[in-house]
C-alpha atoms as a PDB file:
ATOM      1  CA  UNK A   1     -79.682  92.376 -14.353  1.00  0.00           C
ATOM      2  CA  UNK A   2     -75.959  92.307 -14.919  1.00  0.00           C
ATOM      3  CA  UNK A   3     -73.806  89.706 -16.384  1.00  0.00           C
ATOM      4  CA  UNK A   4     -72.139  89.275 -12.759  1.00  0.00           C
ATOM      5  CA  UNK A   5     -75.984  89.063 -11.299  1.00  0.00           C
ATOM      6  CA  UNK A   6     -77.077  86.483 -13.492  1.00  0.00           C
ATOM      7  CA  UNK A   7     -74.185  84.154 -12.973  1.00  0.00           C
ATOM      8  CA  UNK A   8     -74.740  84.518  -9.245  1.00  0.00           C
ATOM      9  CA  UNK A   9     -78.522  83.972  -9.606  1.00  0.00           C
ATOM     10  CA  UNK A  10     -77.642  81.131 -12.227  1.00  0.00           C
ATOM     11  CA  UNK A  11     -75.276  79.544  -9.453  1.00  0.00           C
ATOM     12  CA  UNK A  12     -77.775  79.851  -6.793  1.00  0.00           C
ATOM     13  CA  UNK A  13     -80.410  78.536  -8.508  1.00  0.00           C
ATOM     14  CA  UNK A  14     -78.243  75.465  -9.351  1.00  0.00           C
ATOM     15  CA  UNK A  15     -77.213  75.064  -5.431  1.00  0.00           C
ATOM     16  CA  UNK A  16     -81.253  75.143  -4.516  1.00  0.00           C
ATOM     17  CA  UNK A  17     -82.175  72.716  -7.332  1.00  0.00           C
ATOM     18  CA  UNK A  18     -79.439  69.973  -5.857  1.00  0.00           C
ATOM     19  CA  UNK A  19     -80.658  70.565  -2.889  1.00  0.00           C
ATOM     20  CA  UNK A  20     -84.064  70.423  -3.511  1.00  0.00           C
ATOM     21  CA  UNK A  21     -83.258  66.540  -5.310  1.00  0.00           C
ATOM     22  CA  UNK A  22     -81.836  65.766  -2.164  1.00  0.00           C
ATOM     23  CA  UNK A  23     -84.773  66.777  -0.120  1.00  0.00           C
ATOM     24  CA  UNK A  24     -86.567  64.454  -2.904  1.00  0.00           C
ATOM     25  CA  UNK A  25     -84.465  61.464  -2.164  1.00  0.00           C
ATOM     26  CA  UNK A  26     -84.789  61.774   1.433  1.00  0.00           C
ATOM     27  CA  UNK A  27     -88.294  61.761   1.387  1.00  0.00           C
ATOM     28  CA  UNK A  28     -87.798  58.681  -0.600  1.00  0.00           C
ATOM     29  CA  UNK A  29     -85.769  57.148   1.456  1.00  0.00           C
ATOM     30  CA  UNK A  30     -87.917  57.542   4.851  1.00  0.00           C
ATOM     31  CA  UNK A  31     -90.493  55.829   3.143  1.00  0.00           C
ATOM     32  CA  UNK A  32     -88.637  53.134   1.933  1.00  0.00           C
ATOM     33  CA  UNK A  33     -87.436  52.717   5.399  1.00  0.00           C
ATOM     34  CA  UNK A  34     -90.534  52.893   6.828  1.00  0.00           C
ATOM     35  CA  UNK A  35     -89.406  55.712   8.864  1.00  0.00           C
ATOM     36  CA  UNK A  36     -92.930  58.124   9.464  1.00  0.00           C
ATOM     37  CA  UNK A  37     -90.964  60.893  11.731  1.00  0.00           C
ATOM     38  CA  UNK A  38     -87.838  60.964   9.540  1.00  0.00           C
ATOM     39  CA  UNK A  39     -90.339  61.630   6.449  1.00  0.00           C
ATOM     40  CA  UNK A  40     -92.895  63.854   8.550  1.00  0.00           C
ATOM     41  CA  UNK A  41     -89.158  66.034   9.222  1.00  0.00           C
ATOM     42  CA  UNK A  42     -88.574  66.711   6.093  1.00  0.00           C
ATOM     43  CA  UNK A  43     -91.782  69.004   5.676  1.00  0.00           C
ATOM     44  CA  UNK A  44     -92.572  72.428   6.642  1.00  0.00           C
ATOM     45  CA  UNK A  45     -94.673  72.748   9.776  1.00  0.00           C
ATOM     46  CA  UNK A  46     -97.708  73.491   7.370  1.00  0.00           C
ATOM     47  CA  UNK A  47     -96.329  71.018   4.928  1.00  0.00           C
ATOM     48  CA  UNK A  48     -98.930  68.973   3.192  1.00  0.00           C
ATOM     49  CA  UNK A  49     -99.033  65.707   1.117  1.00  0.00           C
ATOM     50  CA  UNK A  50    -101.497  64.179  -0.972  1.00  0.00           C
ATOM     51  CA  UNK A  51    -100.950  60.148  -1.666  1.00  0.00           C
ATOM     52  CA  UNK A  52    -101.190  57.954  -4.442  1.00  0.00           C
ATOM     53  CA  UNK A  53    -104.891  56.942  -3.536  1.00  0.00           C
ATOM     54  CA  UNK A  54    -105.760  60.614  -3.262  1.00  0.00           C
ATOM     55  CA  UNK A  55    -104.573  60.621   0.871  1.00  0.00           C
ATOM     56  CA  UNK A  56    -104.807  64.519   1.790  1.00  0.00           C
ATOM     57  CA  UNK A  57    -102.649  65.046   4.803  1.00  0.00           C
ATOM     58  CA  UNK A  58    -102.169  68.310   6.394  1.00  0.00           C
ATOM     59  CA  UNK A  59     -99.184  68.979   8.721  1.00  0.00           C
ATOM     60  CA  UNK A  60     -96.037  67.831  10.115  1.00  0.00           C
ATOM     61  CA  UNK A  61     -97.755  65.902  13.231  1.00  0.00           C
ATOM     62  CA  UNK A  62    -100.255  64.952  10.790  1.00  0.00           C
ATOM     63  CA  UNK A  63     -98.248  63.019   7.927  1.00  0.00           C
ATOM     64  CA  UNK A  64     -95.973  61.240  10.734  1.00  0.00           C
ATOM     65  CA  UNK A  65     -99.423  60.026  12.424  1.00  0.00           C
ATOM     66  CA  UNK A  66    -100.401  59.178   9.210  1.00  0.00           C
ATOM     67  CA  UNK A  67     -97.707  57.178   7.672  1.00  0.00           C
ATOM     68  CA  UNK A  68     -96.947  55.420  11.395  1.00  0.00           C
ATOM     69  CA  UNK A  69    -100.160  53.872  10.721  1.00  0.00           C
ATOM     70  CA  UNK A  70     -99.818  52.584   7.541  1.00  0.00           C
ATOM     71  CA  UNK A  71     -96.398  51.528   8.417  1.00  0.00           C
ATOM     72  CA  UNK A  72     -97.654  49.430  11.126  1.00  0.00           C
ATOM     73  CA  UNK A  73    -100.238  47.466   8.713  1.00  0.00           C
ATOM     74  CA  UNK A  74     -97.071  47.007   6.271  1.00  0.00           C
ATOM     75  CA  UNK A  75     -94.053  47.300   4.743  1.00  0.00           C
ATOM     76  CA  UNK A  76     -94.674  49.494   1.472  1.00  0.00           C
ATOM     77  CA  UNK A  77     -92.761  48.555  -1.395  1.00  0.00           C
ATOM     78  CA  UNK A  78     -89.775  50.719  -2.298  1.00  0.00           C
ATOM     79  CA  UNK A  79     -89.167  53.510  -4.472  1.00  0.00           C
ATOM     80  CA  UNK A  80     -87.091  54.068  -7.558  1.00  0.00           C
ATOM     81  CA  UNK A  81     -87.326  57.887  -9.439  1.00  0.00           C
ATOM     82  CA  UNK A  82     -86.032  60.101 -12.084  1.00  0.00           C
ATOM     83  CA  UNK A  83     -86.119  63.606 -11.553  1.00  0.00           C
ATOM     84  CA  UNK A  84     -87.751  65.505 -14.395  1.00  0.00           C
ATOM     85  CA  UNK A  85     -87.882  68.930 -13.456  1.00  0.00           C
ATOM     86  CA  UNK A  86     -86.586  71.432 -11.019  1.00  0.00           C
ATOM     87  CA  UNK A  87     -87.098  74.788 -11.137  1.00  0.00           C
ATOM     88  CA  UNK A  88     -87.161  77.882  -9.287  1.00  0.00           C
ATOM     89  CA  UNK A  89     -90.748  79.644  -8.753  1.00  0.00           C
ATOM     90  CA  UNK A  90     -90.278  82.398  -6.965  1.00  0.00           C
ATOM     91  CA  UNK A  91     -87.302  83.474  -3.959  1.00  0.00           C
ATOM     92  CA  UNK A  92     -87.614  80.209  -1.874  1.00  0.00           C
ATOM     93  CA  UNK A  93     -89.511  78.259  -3.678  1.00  0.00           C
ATOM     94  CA  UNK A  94     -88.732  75.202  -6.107  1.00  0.00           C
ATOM     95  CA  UNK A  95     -90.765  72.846  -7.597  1.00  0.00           C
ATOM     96  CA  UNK A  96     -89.352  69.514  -8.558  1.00  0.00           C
ATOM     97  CA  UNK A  97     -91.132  66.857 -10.900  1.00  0.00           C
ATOM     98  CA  UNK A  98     -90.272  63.666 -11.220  1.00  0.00           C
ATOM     99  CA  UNK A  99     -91.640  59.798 -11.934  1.00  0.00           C
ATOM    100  CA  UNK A 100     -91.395  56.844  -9.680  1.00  0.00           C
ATOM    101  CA  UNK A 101     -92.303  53.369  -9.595  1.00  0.00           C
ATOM    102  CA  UNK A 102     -92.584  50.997  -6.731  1.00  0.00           C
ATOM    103  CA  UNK A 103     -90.554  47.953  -6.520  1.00  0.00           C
ATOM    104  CA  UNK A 104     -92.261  44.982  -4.095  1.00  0.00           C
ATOM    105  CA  UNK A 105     -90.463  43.596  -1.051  1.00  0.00           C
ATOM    106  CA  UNK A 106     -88.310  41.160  -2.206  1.00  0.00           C
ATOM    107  CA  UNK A 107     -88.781  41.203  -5.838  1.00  0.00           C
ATOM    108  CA  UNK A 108     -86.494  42.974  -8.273  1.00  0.00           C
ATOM    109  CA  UNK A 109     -89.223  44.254 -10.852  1.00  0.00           C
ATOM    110  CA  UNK A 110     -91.241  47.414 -10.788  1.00  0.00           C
ATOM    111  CA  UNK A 111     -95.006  46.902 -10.516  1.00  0.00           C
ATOM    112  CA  UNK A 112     -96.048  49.006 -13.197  1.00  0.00           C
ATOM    113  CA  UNK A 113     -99.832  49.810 -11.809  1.00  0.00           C
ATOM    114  CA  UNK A 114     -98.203  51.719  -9.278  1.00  0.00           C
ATOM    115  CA  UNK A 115     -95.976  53.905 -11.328  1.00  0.00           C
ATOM    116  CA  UNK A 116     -96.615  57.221 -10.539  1.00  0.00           C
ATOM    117  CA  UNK A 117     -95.512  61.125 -11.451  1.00  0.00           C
ATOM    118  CA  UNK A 118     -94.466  63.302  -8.238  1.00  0.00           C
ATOM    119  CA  UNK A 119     -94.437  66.789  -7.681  1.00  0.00           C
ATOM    120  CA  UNK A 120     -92.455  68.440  -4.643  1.00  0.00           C
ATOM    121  CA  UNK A 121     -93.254  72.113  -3.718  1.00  0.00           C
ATOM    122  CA  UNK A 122     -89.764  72.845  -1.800  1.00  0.00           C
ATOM    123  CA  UNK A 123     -89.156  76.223   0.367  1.00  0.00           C
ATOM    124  CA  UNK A 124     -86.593  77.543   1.690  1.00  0.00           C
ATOM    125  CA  UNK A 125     -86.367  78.416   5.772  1.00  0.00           C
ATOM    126  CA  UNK A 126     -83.995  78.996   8.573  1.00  0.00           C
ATOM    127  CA  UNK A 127     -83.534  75.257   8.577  1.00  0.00           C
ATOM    128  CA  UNK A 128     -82.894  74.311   4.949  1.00  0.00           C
ATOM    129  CA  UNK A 129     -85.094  73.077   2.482  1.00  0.00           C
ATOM    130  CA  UNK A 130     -88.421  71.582   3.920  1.00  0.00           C
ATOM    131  CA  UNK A 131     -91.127  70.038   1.452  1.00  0.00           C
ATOM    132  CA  UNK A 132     -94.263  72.337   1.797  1.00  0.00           C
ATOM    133  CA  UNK A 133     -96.366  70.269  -0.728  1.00  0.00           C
ATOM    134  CA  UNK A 134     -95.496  66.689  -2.293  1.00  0.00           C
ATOM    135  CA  UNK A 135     -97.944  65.247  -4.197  1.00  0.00           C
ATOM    136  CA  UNK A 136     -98.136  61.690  -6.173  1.00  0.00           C
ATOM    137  CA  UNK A 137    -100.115  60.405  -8.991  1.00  0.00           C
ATOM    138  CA  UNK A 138    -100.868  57.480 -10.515  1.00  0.00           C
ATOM    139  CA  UNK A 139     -99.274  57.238 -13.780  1.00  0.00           C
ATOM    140  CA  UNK A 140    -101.844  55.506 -15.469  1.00  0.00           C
ATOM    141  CA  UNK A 141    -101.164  56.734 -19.280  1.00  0.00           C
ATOM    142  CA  UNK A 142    -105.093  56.166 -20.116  1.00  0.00           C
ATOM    143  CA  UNK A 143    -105.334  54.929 -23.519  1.00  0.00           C
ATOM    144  CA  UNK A 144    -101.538  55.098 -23.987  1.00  0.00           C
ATOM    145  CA  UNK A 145    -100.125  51.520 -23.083  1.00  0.00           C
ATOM    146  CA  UNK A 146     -96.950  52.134 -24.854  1.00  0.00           C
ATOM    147  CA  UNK A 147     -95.882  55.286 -22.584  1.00  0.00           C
ATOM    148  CA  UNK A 148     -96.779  52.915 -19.419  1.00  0.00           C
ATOM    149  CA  UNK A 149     -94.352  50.643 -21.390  1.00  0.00           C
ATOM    150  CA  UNK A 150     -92.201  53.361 -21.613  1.00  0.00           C
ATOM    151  CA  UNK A 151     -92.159  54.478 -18.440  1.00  0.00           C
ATOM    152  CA  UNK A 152     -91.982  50.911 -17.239  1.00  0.00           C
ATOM    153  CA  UNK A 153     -89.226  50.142 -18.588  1.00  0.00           C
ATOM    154  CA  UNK A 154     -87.195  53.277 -17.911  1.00  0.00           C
ATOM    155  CA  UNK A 155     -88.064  52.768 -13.717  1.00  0.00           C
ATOM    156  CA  UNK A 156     -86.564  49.028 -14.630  1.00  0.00           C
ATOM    157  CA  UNK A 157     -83.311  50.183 -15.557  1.00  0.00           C
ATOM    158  CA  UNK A 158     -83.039  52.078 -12.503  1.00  0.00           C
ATOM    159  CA  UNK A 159     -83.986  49.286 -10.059  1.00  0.00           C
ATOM    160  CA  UNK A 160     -80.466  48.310  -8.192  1.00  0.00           C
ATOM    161  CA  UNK A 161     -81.914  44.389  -7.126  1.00  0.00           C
ATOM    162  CA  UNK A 162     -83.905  42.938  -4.900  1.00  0.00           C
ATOM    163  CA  UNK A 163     -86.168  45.107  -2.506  1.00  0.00           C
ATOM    164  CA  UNK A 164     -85.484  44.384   0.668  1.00  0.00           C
END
């Protein structure tokens, strides 16, 4: 690969990793909004997610039926995250890794139980970047109470006040 190639490449891969943090956020977002088809959008049609309490859900149609009922039981808290990790697997394909913590309704600290580590499968289509695979698990550090400290504290920093 030439010099020229590589910069282009290094550019491109840049552009889809941005991109892919957006995708990220959104998803992030439509949760925190409660918003089941503007987070079921966001996925491939084949697009699959497994939940904190080990949820598998398979499909576009599937995940907004899915999250329209437990948005109708509740309001979830809302999300605060750090990206980790993006990087390009193959032509189309990005995975992005990041932590999270959930922040109740109306309080302004992170429950740290429900701190968790994400991982976002991201491809590449005719219409953008579509999550084919986002997966989240509890962060619970067994045997290591300082990095659930850690980790607390770091989610903390990032909270912005109180959830509404």
């Amino acid at each position: 690969m030439s010099k020229h190639q590589r910069v282009l490449q290094h550019l491109e891969d840049e552009l889809a990793a941005d991109q892919v943090r957006a995708l990220h956020r959104l998803l992030l977002d439509r949760w925190d909004d409660c918003d089941a088809a503007g987070f079921a959008a966001a996925f491939a049609d084949d697009g699959s997610v497994v939940g904190f309490d080990g949820s598998m859900v398979d499909g576009r149609s599937q995940i907004e039926a899915h999250l329209a009922e437990v948005f109708a039981d509740h309001r979830p808290p809302r999300y605060v995250s750090a990206v980790r990790d993006v990087r390009r697997l193959g032509d189309g394909v990005v995975l992005l890794r990041a932590v999270a913590g959930l922040v109740p309704r109306g309080a302004t600290a992170v429950e740290p139980s429900l701190n968790a580590v994400q991982s976002l499968v991201a491809v590449s289509g005719e219409d953008g970047w579509r999550a084919a695979l986002f997966q989240t698990t509890p962060a619970a550090f067994h045997g290591r109470p300082d990095d659930v400290i850690a980790l607390t504290e770091e989610l903390q920093g990032l909270v912005r006040g109180p959830a509404a």
